[in-house]
Protein backbone atom coordinates (compact mmCIF):
# COMPACT_ATOMS: atom_id res chain seq x y z
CA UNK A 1 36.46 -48.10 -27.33
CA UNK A 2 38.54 -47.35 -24.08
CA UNK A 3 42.46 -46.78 -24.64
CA UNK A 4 44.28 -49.68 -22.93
CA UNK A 5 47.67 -47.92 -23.12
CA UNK A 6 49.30 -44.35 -22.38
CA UNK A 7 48.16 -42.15 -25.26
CA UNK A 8 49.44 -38.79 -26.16
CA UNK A 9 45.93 -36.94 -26.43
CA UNK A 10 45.17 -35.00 -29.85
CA UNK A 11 43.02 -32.06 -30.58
CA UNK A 12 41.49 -33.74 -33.16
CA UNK A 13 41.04 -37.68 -31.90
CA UNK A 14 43.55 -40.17 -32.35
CA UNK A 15 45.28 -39.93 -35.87
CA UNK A 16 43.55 -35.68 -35.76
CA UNK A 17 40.66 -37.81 -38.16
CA UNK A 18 38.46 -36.01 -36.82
CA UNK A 19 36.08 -35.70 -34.23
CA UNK A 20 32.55 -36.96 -33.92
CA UNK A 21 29.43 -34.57 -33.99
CA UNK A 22 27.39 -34.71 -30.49
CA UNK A 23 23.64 -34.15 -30.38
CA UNK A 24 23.02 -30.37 -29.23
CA UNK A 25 22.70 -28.91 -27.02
CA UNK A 26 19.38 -28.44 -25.16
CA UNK A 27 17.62 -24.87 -26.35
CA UNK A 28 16.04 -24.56 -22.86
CA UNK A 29 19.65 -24.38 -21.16
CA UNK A 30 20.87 -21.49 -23.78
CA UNK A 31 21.07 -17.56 -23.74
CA UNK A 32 22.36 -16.95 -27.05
CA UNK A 33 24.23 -18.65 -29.94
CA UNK A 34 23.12 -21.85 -31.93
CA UNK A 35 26.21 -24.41 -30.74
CA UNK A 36 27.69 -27.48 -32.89
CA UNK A 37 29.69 -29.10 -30.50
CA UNK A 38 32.03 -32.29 -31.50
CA UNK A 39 34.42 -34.77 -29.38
CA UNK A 40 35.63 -38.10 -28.99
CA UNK A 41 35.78 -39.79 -25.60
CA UNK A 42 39.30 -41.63 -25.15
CA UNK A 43 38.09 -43.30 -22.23
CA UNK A 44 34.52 -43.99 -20.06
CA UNK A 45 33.24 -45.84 -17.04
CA UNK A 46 30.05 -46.32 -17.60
CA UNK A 47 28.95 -47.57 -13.96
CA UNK A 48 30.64 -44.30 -12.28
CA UNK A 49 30.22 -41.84 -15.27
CA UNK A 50 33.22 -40.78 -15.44
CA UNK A 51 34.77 -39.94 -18.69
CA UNK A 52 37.84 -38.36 -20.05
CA UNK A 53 38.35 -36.95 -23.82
CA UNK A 54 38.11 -33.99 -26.45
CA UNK A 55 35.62 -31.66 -26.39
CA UNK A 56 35.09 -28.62 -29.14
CA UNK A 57 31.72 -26.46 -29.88
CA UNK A 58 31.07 -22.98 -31.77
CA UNK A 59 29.67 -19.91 -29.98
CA UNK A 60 27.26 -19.99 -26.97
CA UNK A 61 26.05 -18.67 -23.35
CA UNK A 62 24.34 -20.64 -20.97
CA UNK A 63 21.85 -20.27 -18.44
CA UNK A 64 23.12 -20.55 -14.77
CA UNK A 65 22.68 -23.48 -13.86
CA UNK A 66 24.44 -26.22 -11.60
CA UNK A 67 27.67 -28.02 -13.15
CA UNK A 68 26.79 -31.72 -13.62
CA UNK A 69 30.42 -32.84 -12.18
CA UNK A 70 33.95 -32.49 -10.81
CA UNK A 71 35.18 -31.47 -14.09
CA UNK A 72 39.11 -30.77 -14.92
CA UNK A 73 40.08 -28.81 -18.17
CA UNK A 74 42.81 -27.92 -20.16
CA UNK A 75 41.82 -25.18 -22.54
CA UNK A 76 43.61 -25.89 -26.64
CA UNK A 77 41.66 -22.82 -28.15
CA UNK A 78 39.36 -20.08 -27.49
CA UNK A 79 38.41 -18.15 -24.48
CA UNK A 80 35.69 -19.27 -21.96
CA UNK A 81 34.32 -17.11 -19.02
CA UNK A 82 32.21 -18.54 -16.40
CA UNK A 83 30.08 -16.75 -14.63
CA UNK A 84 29.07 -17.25 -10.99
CA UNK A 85 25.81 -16.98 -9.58
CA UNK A 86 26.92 -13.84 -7.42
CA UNK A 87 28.38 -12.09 -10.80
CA UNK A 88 31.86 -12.52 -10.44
CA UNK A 89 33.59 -14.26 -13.32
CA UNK A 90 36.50 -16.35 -14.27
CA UNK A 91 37.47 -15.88 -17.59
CA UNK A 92 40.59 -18.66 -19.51
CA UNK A 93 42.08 -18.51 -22.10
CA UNK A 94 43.60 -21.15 -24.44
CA UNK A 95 46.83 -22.85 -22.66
CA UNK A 96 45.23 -22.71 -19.16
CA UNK A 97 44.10 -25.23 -16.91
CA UNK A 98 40.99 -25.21 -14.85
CA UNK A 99 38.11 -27.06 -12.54
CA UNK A 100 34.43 -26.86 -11.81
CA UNK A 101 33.48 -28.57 -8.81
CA UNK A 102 30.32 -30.41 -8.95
CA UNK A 103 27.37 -28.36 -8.40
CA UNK A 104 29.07 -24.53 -8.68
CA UNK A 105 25.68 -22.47 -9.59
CA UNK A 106 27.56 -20.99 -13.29
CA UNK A 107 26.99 -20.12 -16.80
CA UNK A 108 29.09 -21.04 -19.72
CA UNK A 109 30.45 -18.39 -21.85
CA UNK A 110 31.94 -18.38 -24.79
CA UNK A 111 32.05 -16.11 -27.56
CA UNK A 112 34.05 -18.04 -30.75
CA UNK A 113 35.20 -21.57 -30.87
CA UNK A 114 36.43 -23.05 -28.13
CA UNK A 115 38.45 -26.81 -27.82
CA UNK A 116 39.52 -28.67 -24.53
CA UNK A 117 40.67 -32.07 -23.08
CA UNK A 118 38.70 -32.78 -19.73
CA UNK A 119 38.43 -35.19 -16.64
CA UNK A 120 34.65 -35.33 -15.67
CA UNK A 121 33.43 -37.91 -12.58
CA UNK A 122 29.54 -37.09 -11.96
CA UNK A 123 30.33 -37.90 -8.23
CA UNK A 124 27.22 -38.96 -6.71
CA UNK A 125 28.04 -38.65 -3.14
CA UNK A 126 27.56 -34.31 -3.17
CA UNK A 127 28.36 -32.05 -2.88
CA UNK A 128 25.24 -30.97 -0.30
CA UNK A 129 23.31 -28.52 -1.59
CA UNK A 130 23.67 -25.88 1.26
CA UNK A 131 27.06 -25.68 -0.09
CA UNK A 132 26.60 -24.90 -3.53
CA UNK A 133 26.52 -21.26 -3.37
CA UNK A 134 29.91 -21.05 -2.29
CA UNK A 135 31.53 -23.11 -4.74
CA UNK A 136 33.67 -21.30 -7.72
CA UNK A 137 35.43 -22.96 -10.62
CA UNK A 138 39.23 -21.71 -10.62
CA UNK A 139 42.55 -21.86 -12.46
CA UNK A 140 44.26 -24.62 -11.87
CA UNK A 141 48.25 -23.34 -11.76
CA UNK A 142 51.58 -24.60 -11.10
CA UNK A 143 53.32 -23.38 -7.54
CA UNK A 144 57.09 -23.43 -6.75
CA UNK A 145 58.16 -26.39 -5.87
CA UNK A 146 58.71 -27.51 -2.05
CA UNK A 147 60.77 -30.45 -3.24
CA UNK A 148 63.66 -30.01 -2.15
CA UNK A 149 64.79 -33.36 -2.43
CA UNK A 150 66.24 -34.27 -6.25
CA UNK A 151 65.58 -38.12 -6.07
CA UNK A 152 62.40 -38.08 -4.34
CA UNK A 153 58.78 -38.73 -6.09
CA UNK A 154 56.20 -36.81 -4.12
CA UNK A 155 52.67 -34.94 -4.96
CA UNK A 156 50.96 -31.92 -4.07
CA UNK A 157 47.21 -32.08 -3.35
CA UNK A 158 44.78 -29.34 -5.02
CA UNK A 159 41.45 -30.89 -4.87
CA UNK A 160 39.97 -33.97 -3.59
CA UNK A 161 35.90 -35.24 -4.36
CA UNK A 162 34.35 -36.18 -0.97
CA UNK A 163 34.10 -40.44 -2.50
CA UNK A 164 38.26 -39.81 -2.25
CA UNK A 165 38.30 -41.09 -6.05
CA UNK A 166 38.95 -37.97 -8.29
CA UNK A 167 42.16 -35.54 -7.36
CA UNK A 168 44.24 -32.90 -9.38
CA UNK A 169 47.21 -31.78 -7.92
CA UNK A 170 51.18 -31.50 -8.95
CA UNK A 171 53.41 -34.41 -9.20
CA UNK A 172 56.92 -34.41 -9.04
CA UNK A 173 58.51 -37.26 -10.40
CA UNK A 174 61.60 -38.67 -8.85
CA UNK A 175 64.93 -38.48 -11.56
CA UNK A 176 65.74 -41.75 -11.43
CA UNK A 177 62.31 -42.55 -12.91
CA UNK A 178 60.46 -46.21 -12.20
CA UNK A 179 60.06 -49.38 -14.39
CA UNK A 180 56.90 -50.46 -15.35
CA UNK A 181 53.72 -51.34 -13.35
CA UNK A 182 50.62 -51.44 -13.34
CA UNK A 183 48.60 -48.38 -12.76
CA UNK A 184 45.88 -48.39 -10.53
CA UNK A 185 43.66 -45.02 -11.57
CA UNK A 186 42.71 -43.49 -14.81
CA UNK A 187 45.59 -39.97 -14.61
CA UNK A 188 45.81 -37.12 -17.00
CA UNK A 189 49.17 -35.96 -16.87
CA UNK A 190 50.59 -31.93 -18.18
CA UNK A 191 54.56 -32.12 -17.80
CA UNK A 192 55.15 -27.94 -16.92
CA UNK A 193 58.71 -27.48 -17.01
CA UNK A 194 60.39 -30.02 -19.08
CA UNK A 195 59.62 -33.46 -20.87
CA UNK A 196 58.71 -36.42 -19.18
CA UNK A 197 58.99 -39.96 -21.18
CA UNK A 198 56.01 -42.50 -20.11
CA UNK A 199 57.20 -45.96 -20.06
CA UNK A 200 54.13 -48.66 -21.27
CA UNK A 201 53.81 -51.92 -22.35
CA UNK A 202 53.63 -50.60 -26.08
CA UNK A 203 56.76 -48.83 -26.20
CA UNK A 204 58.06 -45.34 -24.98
CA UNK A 205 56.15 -41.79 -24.98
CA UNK A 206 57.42 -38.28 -25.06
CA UNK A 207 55.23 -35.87 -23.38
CA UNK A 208 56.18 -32.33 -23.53
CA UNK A 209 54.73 -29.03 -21.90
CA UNK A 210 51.90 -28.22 -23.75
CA UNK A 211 51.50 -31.84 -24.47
CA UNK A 212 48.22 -34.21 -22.27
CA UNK A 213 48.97 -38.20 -22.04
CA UNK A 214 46.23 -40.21 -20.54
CA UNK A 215 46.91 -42.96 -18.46
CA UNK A 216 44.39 -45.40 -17.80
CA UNK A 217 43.76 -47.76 -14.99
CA UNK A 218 46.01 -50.95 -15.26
CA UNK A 219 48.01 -50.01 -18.12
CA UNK A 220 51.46 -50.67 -17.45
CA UNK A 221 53.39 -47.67 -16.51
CA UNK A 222 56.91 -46.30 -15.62
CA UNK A 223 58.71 -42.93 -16.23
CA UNK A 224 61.80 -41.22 -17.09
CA UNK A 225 63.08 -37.69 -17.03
CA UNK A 226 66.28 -36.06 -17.77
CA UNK A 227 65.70 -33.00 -16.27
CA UNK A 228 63.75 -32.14 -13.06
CA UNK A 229 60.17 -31.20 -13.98
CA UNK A 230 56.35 -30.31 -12.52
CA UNK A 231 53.75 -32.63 -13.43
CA UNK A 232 49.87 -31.61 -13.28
CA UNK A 233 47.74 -34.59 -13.04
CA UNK A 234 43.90 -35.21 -12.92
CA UNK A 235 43.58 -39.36 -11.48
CA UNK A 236 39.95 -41.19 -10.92
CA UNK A 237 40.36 -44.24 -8.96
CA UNK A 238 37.39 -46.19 -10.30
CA UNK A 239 37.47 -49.07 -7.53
């Protein structure tokens, strides 16, 4: 069932009870290892396909292959490398944030256990496949801030999907915070420097660094921070 209010994501599903066992993966897509993978999947549109949730699976290597979406990740444990079709590699580690655009000719690497949150929209609008080639998943990392302004909410672009409907970027929320309304896209949010408190319709919820809340689209929603702080969000505007 779809959360209907900010929630404070945990490694191992709401309550840590556990996380489901997913069927396996295909044995045609692998190089080497004989993965379990598990999750639970806080929230789903099942018209657009996009899904947000916990992911965790044992030892594996892919085959290169295309990535299936515009997929955001924050890393909990483990260490994944992916590896382009040219040969170069990106290679994260557990605390780190990063993004596949849809299509990006890769294999999956991993060489232990390995746990993330993710953001994944299917997109079905591209990208064209002349482009494919040059696509390359990266790290996505906070910047200094250009905000010079201490009262003033503004955000950062890092990636846009050609339907306009999935982002990341930085946000950085204004001091004097907002009262509640309703929120129009699905956003995970990764306070950087400092906690934020999300304001819903059940109550109040402390998010610090190292801490992912999901937001979903039209749960009520305000904020309020003490100290000034970077935001990293993931948002999918489902209309």
């Amino acid at each position: 069932m779809n959360i209907t209010n900010i929630t404070v994501l945990e490694p191992e599903g709401p309550g840590n009870s556990g996380l489901t066992e997913l069927p396996p993966i295909p044995e045609e897509i692998l190089i080497s290892g004989k993965p379990v993978q598990k999750g639970y999947r806080y929230y789903e549109e099942k018209e657009s396909g996009f899904r947000a949730g916990v992911w965790a699976c044992t030892a594996f290597q892919s085959r290169t292959e295309p990535h299936a979406g515009h997929e955001f990740m924050h890393l909990l444990e483990g260490t994944v490398t992916i590896v382009h079709e040219d040969g170069s590699e990106l290679e994260v580690s557990a605390g780190e944030r990063f993004f596949i655009p849809k299509g990006t000719i890769r294999s999956w690497k991993q060489t232990g256990p390995v746990r993330k949150y993710y953001m994944i929209f299917p997109d079905p609008s591209g990208p064209p496949p002349r482009y494919a080639r040059s696509l390359r998943a990266f790290k996505v990392e906070t910047r200094p801030s250009n905000n010079g302004g201490r009262n003033a909410s503004s955000l950062e672009a890092i990636f846009k999907d050609p339907t306009g409907r999935y982002s990341i970027g930085i946000w950085y929320p204004a001091e004097e915070g907002r009262v509640l309304q309703p929120r129009s896209a699905t956003e995970m949010m990764l306070p950087v420097d400092a906690p934020l408190t999300l304001l819903g319709a059940d109550g109040e919820h402390e998010v610090a660094p190292g801490d992912v809340a999901l937001v979903p689209a039209g749960a009520q929603f305000g904020w309020r921070v003490s100290n000034r702080t970077r935001v990293m969000y993931c948002a999918f505007d489902g209309k």
